[in-house]
Protein backbone atom coordinates (compact mmCIF):
# COMPACT_ATOMS: atom_id res chain seq x y z
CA UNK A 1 -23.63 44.38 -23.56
CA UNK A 2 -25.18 42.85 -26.66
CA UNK A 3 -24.15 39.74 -28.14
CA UNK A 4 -24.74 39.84 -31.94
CA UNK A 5 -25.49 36.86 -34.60
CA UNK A 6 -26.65 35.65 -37.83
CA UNK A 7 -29.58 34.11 -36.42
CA UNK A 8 -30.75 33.52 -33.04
CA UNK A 9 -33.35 30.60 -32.49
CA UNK A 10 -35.96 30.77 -29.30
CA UNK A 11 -36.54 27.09 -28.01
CA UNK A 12 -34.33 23.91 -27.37
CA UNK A 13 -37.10 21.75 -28.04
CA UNK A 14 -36.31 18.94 -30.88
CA UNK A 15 -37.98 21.12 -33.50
CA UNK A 16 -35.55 24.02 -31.94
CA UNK A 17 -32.73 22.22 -32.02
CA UNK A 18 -32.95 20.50 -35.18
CA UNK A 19 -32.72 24.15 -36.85
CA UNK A 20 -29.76 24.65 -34.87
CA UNK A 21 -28.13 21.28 -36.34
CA UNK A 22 -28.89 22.08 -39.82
CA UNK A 23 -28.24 25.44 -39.88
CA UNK A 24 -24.51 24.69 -38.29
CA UNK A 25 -23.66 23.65 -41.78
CA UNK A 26 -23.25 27.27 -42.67
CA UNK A 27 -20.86 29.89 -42.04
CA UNK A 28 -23.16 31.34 -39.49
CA UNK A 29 -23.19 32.79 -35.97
CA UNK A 30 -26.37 30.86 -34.36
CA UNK A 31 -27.69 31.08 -31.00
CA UNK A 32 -30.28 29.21 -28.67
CA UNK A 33 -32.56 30.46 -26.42
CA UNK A 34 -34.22 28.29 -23.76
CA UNK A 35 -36.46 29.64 -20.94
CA UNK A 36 -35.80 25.97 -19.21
CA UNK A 37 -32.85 24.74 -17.93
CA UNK A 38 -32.26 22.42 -20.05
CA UNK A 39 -33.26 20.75 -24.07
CA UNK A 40 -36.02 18.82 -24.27
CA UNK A 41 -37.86 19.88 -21.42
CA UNK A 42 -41.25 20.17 -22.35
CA UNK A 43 -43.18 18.80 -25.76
CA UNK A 44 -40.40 16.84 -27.20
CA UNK A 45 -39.66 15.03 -24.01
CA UNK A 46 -43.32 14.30 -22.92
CA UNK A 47 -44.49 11.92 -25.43
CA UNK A 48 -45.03 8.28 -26.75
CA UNK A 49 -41.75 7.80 -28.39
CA UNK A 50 -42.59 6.83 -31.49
CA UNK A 51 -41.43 7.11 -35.34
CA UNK A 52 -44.50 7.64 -36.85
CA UNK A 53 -45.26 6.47 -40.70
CA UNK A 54 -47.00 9.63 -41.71
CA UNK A 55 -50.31 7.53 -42.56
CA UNK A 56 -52.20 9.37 -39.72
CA UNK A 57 -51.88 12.95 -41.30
CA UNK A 58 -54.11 14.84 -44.24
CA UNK A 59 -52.65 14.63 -47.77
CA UNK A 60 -50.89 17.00 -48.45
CA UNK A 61 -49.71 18.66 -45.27
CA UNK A 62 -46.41 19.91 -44.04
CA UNK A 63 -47.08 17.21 -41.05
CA UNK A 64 -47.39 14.17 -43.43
CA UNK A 65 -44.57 15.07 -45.60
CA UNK A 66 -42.48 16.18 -42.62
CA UNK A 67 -43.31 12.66 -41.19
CA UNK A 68 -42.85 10.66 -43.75
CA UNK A 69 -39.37 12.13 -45.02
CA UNK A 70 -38.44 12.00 -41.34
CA UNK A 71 -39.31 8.60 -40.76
CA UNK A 72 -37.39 7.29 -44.37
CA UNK A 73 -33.56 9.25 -42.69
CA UNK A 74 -34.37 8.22 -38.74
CA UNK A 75 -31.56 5.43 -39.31
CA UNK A 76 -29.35 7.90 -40.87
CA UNK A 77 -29.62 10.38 -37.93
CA UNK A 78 -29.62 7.36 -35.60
CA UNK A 79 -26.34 6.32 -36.84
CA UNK A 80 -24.97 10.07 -36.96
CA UNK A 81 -25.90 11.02 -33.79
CA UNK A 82 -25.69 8.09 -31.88
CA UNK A 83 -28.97 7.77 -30.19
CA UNK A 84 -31.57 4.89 -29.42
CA UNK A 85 -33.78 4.08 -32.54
CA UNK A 86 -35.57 0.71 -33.29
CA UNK A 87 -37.46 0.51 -36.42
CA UNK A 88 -39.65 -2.11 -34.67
CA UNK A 89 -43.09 -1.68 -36.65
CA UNK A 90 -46.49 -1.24 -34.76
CA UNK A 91 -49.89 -2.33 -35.57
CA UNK A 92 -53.57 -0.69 -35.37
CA UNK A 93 -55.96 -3.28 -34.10
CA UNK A 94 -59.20 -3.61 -34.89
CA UNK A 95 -62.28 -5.60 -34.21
CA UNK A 96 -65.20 -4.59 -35.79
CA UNK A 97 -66.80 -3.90 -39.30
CA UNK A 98 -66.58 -0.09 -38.90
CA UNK A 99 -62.93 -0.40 -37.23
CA UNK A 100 -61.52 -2.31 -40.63
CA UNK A 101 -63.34 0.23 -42.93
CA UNK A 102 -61.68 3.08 -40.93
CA UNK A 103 -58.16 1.32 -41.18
CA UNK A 104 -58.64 0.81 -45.40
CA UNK A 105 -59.16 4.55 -45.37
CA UNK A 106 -55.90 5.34 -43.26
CA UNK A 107 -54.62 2.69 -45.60
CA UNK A 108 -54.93 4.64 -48.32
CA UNK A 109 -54.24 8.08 -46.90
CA UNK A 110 -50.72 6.67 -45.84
CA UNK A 111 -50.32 5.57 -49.65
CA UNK A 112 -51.32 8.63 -50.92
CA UNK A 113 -48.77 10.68 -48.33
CA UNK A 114 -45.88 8.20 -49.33
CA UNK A 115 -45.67 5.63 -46.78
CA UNK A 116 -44.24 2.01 -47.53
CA UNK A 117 -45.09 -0.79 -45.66
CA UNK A 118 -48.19 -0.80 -44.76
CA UNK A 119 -49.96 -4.13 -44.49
CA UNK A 120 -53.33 -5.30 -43.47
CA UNK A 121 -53.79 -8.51 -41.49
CA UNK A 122 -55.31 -10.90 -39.89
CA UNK A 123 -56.00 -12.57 -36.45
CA UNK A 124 -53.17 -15.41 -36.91
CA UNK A 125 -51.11 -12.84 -38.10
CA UNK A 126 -51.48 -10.12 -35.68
CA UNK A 127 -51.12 -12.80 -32.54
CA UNK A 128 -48.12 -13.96 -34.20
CA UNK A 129 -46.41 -10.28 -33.65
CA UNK A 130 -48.02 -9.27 -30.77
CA UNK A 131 -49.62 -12.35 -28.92
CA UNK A 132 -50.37 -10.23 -25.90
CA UNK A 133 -52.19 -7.91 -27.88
CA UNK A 134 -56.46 -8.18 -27.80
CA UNK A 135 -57.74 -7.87 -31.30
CA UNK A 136 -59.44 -9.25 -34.67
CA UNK A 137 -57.00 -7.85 -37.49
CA UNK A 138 -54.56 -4.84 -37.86
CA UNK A 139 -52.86 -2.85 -39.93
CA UNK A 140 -48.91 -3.65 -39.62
CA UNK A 141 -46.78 -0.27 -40.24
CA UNK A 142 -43.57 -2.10 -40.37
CA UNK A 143 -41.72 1.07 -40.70
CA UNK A 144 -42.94 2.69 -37.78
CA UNK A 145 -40.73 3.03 -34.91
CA UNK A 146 -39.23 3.90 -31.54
CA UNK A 147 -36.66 6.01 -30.34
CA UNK A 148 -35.46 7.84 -27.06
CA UNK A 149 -36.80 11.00 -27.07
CA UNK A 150 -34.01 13.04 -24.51
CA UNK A 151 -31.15 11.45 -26.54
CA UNK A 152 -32.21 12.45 -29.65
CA UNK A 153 -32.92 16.31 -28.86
CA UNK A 154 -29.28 15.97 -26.66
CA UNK A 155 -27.78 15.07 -29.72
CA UNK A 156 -29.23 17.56 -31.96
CA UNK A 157 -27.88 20.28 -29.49
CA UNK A 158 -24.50 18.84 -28.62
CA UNK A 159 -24.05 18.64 -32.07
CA UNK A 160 -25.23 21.99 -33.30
CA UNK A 161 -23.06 23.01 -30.52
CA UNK A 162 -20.06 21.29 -31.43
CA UNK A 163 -20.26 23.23 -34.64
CA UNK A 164 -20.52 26.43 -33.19
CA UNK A 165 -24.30 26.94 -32.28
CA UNK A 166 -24.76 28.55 -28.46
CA UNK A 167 -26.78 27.42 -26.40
CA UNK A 168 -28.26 29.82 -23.81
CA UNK A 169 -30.62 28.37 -20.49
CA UNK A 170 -32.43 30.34 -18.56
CA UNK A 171 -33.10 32.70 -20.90
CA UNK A 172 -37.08 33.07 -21.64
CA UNK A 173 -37.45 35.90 -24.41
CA UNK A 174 -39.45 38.68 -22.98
CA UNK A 175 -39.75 41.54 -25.48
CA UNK A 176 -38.16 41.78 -29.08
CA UNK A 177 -37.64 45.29 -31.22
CA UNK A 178 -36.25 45.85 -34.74
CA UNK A 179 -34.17 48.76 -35.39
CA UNK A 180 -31.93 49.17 -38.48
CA UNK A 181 -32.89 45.92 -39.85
CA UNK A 182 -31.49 44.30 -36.71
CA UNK A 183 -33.65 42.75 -33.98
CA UNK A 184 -33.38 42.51 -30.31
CA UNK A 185 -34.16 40.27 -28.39
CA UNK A 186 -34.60 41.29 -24.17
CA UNK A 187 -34.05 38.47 -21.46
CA UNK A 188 -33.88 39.08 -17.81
CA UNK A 189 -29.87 38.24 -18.20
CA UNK A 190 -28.83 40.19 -21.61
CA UNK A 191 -30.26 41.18 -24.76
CA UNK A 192 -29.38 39.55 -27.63
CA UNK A 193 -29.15 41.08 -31.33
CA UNK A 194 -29.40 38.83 -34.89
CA UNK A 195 -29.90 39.43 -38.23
CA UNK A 196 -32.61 36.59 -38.25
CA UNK A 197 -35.65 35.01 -35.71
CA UNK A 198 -36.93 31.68 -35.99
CA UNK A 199 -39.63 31.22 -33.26
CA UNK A 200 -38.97 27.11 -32.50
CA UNK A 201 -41.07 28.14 -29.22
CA UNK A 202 -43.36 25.45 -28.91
CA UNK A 203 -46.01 26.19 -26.25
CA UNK A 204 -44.79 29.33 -25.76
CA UNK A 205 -44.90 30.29 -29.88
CA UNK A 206 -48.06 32.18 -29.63
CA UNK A 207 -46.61 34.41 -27.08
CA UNK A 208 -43.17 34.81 -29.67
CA UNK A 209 -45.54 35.22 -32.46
CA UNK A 210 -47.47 38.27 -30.99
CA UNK A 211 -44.13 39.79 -30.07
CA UNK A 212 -42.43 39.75 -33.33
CA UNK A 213 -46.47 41.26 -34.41
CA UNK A 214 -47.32 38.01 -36.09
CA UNK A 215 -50.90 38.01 -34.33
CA UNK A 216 -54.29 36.52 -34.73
CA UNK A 217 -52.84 32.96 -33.96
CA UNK A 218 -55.11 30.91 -31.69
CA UNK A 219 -52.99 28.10 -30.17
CA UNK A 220 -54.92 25.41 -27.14
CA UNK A 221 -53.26 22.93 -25.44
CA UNK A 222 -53.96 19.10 -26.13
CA UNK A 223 -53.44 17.75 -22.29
CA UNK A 224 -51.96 13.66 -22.38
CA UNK A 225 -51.45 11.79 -19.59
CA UNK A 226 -49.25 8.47 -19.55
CA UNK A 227 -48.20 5.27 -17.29
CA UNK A 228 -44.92 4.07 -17.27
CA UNK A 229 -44.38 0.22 -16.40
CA UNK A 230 -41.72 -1.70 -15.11
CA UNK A 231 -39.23 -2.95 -17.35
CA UNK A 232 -40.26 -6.71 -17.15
CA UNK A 233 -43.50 -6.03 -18.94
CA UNK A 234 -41.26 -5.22 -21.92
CA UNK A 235 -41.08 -8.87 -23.27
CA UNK A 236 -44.93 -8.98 -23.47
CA UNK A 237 -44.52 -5.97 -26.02
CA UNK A 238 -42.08 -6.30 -29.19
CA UNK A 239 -44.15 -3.12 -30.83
CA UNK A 240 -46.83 -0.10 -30.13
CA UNK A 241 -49.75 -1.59 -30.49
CA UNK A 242 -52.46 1.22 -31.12
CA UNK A 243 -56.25 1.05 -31.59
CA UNK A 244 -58.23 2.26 -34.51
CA UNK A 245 -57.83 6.40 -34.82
CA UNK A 246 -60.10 8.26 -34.95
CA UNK A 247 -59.81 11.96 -37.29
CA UNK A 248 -58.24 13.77 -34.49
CA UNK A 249 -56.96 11.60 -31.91
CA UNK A 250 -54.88 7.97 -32.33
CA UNK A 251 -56.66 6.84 -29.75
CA UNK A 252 -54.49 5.28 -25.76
CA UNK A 253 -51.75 3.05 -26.86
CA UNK A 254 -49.34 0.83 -25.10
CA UNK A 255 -45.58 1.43 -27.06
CA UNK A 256 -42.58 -0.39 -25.51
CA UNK A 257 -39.94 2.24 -24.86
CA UNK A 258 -36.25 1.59 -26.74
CA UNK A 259 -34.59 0.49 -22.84
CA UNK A 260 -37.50 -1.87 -21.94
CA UNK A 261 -40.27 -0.06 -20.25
CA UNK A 262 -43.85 0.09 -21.76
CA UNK A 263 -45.68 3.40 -21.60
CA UNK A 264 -49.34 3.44 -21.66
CA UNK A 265 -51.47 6.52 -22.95
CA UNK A 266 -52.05 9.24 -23.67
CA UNK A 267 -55.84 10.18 -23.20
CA UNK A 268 -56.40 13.72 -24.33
CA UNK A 269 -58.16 16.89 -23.40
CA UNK A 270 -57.96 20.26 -24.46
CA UNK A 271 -56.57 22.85 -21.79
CA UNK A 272 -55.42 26.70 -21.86
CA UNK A 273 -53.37 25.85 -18.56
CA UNK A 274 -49.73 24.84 -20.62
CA UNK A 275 -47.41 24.27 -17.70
CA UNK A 276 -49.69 21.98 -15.83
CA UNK A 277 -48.26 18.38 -15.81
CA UNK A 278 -49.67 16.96 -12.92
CA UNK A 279 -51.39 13.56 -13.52
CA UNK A 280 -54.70 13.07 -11.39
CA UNK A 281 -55.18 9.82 -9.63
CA UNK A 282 -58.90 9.39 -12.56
CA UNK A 283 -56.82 9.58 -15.12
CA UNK A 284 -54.51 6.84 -13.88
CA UNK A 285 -56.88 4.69 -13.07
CA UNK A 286 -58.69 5.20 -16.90
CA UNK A 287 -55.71 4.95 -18.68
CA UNK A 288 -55.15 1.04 -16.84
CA UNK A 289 -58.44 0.54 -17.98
CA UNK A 290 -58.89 1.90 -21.33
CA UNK A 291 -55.26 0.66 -22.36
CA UNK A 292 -55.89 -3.22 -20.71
CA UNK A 293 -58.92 -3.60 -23.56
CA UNK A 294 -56.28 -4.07 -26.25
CA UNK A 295 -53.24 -5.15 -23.80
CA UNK A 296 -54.27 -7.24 -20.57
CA UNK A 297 -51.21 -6.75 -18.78
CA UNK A 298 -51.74 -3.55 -17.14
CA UNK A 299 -51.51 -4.01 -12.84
CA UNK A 300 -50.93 -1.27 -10.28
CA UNK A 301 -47.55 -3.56 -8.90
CA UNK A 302 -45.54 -2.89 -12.66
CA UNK A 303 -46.85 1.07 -12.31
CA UNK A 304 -43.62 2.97 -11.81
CA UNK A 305 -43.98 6.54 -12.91
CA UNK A 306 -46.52 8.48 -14.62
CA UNK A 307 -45.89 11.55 -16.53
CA UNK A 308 -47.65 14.14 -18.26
CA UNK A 309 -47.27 15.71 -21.85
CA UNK A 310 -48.98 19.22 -23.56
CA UNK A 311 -49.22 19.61 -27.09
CA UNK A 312 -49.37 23.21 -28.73
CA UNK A 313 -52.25 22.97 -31.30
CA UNK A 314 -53.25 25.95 -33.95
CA UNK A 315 -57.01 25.79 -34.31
CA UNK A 316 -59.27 28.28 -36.27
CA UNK A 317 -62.47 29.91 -35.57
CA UNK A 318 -64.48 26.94 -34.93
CA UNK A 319 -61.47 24.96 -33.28
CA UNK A 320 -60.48 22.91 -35.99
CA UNK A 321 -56.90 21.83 -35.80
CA UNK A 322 -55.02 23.08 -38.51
CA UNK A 323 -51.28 21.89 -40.22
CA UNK A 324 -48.18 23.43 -38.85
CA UNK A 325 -47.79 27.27 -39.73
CA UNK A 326 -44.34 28.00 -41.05
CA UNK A 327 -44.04 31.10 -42.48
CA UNK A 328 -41.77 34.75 -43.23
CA UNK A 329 -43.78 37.31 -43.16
CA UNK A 330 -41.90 39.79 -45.11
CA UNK A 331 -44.12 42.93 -44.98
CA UNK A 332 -44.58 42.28 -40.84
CA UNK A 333 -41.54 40.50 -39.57
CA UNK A 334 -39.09 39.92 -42.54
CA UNK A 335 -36.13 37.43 -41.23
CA UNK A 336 -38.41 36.14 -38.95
CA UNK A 337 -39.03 32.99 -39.55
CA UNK A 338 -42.75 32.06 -37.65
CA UNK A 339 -43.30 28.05 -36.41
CA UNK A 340 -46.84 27.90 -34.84
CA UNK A 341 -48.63 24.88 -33.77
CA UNK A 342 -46.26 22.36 -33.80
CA UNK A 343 -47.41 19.15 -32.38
CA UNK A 344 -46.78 15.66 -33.30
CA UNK A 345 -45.22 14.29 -35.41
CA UNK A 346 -43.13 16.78 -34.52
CA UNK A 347 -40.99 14.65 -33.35
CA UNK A 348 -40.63 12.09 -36.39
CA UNK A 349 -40.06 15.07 -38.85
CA UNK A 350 -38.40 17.64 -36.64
CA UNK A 351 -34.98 17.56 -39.15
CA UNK A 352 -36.93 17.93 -42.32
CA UNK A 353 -39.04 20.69 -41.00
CA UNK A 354 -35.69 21.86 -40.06
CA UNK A 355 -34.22 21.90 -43.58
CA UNK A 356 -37.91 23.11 -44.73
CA UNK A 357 -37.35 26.42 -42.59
CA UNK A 358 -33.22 26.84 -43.66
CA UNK A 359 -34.86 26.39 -47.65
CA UNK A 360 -37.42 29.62 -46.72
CA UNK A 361 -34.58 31.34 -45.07
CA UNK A 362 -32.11 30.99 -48.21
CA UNK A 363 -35.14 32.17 -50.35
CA UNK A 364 -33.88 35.19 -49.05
CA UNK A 365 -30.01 34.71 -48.47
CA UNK A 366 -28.17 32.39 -49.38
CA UNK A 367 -26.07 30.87 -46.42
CA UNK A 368 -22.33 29.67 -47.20
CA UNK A 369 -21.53 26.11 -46.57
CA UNK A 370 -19.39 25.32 -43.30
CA UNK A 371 -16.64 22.93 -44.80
CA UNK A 372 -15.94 22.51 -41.33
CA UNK A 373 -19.39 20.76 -40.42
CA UNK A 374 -19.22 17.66 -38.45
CA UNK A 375 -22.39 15.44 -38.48
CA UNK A 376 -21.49 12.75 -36.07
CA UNK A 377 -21.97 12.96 -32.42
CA UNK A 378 -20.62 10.57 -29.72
CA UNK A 379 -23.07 9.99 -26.75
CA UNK A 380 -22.06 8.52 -23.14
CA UNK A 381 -21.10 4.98 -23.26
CA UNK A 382 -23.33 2.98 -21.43
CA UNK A 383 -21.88 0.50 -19.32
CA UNK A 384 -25.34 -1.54 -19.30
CA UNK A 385 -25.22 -2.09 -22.60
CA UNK A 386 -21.85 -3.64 -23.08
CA UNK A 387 -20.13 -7.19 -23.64
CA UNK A 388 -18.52 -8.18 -20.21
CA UNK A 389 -15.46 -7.94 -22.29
CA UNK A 390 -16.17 -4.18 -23.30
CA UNK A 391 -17.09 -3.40 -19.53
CA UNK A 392 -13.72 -4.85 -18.90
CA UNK A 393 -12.30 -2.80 -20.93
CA UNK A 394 -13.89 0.69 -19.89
CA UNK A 395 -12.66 -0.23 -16.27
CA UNK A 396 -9.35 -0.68 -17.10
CA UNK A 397 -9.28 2.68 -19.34
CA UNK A 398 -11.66 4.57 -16.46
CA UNK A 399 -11.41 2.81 -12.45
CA UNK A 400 -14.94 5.06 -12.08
CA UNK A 401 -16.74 2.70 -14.78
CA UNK A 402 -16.13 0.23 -11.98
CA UNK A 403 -18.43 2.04 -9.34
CA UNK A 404 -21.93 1.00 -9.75
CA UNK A 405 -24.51 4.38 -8.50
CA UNK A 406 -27.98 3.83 -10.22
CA UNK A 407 -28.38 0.13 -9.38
CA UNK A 408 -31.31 -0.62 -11.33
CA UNK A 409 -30.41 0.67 -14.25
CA UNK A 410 -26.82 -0.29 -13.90
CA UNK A 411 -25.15 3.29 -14.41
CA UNK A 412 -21.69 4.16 -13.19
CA UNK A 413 -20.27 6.79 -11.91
CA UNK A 414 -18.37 7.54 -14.86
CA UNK A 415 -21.47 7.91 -16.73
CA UNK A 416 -22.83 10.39 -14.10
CA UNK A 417 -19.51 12.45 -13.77
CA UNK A 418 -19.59 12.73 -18.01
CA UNK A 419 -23.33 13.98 -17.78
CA UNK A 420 -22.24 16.36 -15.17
CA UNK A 421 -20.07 17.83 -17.85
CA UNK A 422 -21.83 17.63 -20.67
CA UNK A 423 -21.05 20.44 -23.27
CA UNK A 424 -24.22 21.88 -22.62
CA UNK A 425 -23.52 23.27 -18.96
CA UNK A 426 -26.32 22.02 -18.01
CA UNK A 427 -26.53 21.18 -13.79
CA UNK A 428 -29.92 19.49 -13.34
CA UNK A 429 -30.81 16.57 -11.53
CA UNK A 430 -32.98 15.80 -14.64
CA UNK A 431 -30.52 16.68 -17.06
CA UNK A 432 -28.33 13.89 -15.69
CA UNK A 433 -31.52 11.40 -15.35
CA UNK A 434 -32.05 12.01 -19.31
CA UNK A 435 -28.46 11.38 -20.37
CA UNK A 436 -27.64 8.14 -18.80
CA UNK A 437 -30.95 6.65 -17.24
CA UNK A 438 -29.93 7.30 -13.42
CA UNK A 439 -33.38 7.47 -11.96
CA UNK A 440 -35.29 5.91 -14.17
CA UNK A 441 -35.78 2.39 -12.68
CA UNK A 442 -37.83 0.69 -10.38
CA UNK A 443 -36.95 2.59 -7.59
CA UNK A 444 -36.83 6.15 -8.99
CA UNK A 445 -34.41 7.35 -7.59
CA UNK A 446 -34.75 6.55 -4.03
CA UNK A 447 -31.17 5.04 -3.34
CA UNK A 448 -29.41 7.21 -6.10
CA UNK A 449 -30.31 10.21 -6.50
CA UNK A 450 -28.71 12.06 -3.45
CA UNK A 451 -25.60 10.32 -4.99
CA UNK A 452 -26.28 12.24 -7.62
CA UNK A 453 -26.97 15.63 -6.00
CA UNK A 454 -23.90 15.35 -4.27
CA UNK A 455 -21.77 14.50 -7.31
CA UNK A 456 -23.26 18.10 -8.76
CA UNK A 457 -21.96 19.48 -5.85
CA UNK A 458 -18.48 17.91 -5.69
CA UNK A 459 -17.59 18.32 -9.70
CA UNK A 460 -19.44 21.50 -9.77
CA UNK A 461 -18.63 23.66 -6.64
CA UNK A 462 -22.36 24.05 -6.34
CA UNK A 463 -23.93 24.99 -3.07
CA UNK A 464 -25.91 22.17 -2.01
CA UNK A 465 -29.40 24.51 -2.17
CA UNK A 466 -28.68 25.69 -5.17
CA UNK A 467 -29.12 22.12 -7.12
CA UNK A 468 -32.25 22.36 -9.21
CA UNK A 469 -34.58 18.66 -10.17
CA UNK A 470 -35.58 20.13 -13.26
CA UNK A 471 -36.91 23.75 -13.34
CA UNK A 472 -36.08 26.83 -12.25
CA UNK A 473 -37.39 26.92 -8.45
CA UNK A 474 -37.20 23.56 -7.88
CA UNK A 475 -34.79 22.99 -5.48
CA UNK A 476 -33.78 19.46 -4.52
CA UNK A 477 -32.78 20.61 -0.78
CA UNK A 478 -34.33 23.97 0.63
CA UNK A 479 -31.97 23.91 3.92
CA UNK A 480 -30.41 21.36 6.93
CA UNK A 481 -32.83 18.81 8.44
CA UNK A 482 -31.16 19.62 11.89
CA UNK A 483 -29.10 22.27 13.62
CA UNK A 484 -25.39 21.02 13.48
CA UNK A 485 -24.46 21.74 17.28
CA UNK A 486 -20.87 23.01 18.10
């Protein structure tokens, strides 16, 4: 059986699930279509975290005006959806002749594109920000940012979804037709029918593109690899600090993360391998390198994690990265709307290329407003983060808020058991790990997370091998250790 809407959107990325948001303010019937298992999965939650200014992109481009509109509303949204944002600034240090000519001409790009607060200074200056920081002079983008990455694309989809949007997992798009102005979309678990596409793929948009016959694209994969410190190195870091960019690449930074953590990366190669995020040992042992020349505080004890990110990038002929592609084709795909090659700051200006993409759509059609449309979304309350009075409180309202299970990160069980039903369905270990921070701490994982598998079982009826860590396939038991004897 079919299930039929007004527009059906492939990916539950940020970029993905922005649209969704945005176009839940209409009287429409939207879907979501995620090959993963859960949001955020890929692109949007393998990156530095950072609000960007929009300084960094050509004049003129969807990116920078994207980026720049997207970093002005971040404390809007923040305050709407109820996720992690500090508006902390960041600087790009410099230390040579050539490094301070480069930053007057990013200077002035950023003016041109619409950026505010931009600032050059000096040694004295820069040390009093960032004393830890190696450097001559900077420029200061107090505007810039950081945010958490997971919450942010949660919230988009909770809150589409709260308005109506469905959200569908598991469910990777294998073939579309168009038949009576209607087009079909055909996953391994149902086919799906809407009056409009938007292809919100990501790394897989290429492969949506050719389907809908939207071909000739040539998308490569920009390969990152990052570091992830212990949280006690946070107080050494009160902002990103960056070096000097070059044209195509901003070069390995060290960014404090919004719950105390400092991330350090990403180097960059180009790949045509897009589900490859292993991290070799090299590029570890670079990155501790590279990233200790501008911040000296990088030692193997405070390495926790390291994680890897891929990029989608549209390049021409003669590889030359281009701006994002956003288009309707009406003479090959009409009410399909196309998203190719989006990359950073995709994340910065995912809900105004969100409202750029509903504004093409209505060029068409004009959608009627949902008077019903909620913008605010309530996230889990973390216990951490609370008064001793307010954890008081949530224990005497919920006994489970009293039961410690991710020690280092001080989550309770009633955090868990509220991830385990989010409104989302989803049953991962991961998708529990990015909604309250279970996991995430020194230990990673080592004395919670079987807590946590067995919760999924318990709340969920779940059969212990059927538990997935993140993807498809990857199964957190595969069978008993030993034979129970009778």
């Amino acid at each position: 059986m079919k299930k039929q809407y007004d527009v059906v959107i492939i990916g539950a990325g940020v970029v993905g699930s922005a649209i969704a948001r945005e176009l839940s303010r209409y009287k429409l019937s939207i879907a979501v279509l995620e090959k993963n298992l859960d949001v955020c999965n890929e692109t949007s939650g393998r990156n530095s975290a950072v609000v960007h200014g929009g300084f960094a992109n050509p004049i003129g481009s969807l990116k920078a005006k994207c980026c720049v509109e997207g970093n002005k509303i971040m404390g809007q949204l923040a305050e709407e959806l109820n996720f992690p944002f500090k508006r902390c600034g960041k600087v790009l240090v410099g230390n040579t002749p050539e490094d301070m000519e480069q930053l007057e001409r990013t200077m002035k790009q950023g003016a041109v594109n619409g950026c505010t607060g931009l600032e050059m200074i000096d040694e004295a200056k820069l040390h009093e920000l960032v004393p830890a920081v190696v450097g001559k002079f900077a420029m200061w983008s107090k505007n810039s940012g950081i945010m958490d990455p997971f919450l942010y694309t949660v919230a988009l989809a909770e809150n589409a979804h709260a308005n109506g949007a469905d959200f569908f997992f598991d469910h990777k798009v294998e073939a579309i037709t168009r038949e009576n102005e209607l087009y079909y979309l055909h996953t391994a678990h149902g086919d799906f029918c809407t009056r409009w596409v938007v292809n919100a793929a990501g790394l897989g948009a290429k492969q949506i593109s050719d389907l809908l016959g939207l071909t000739g694209y040539r998308v490569i994969g920009s390969r990152s690899n990052y570091i992830i410190l212990h949280k006690r190195m946070g107080k050494l870091l009160p902002m990103p600090v960056y070096p000097v960019p070059s044209n195509t690449y901003m070069g390995i930074h060290i960014t404090p993360t919004v719950d105390g953590n400092v991330t350090v990366g990403p180097d960059a190669e180009n790949t045509d391998v897009l589900d490859d995020y292993s991290v070799p040992q090299a590029n570890m042992d670079s990155l501790a390198v590279e990233g200790a020349k501008l911040w000296p505080h990088i030692f193997k004890k405070d390495q926790i994690r390291t994680f890897a990110g891929i990029q989608p990038k549209w390049v021409d002929e003669n590889g030359a990265i281009q701006d994002w592609k956003v288009e309707i084709r009406d003479d090959v795909a009409p009410n399909a709307v196309n998203l190719v090659g989006i990359e950073s700051p995709g994340l910065t200006g995912s809900v105004p290329l969100a409202r750029y993409v509903i504004g093409l759509m209505q060029e068409r059609e004009k959608f009627e407003e949902n008077p019903g449309f909620d913008p605010h979304h309530k996230g889990i309350v973390k216990f951490a983060g609370c008064t001793p009075e307010q954890q008081a409180e949530l224990i005497a309202q919920d006994p489970d808020y009293g039961e410690m299970i991710c020690s280092c990160e001080e989550v309770t069980k009633a955090e868990i058991l509220q991830a385990i039903h989010n409104p989302l369905g989803v049953s991962t270990m991961t998708g529990i790990k990015y909604r309250t921070r279970a996991m995430m701490g020194g230990c990673q994982g080592g004395f919670c997370q079987m807590k946590i598998e067995h919760f999924i079982e318990q709340e969920l009826g779940t059969e212990p091998e059927n538990v997935c860590y993140s993807r498809q396939g990857s199964w957190v038991l595969t069978g008993n250790m030993r034979k129970e004897e009778n």
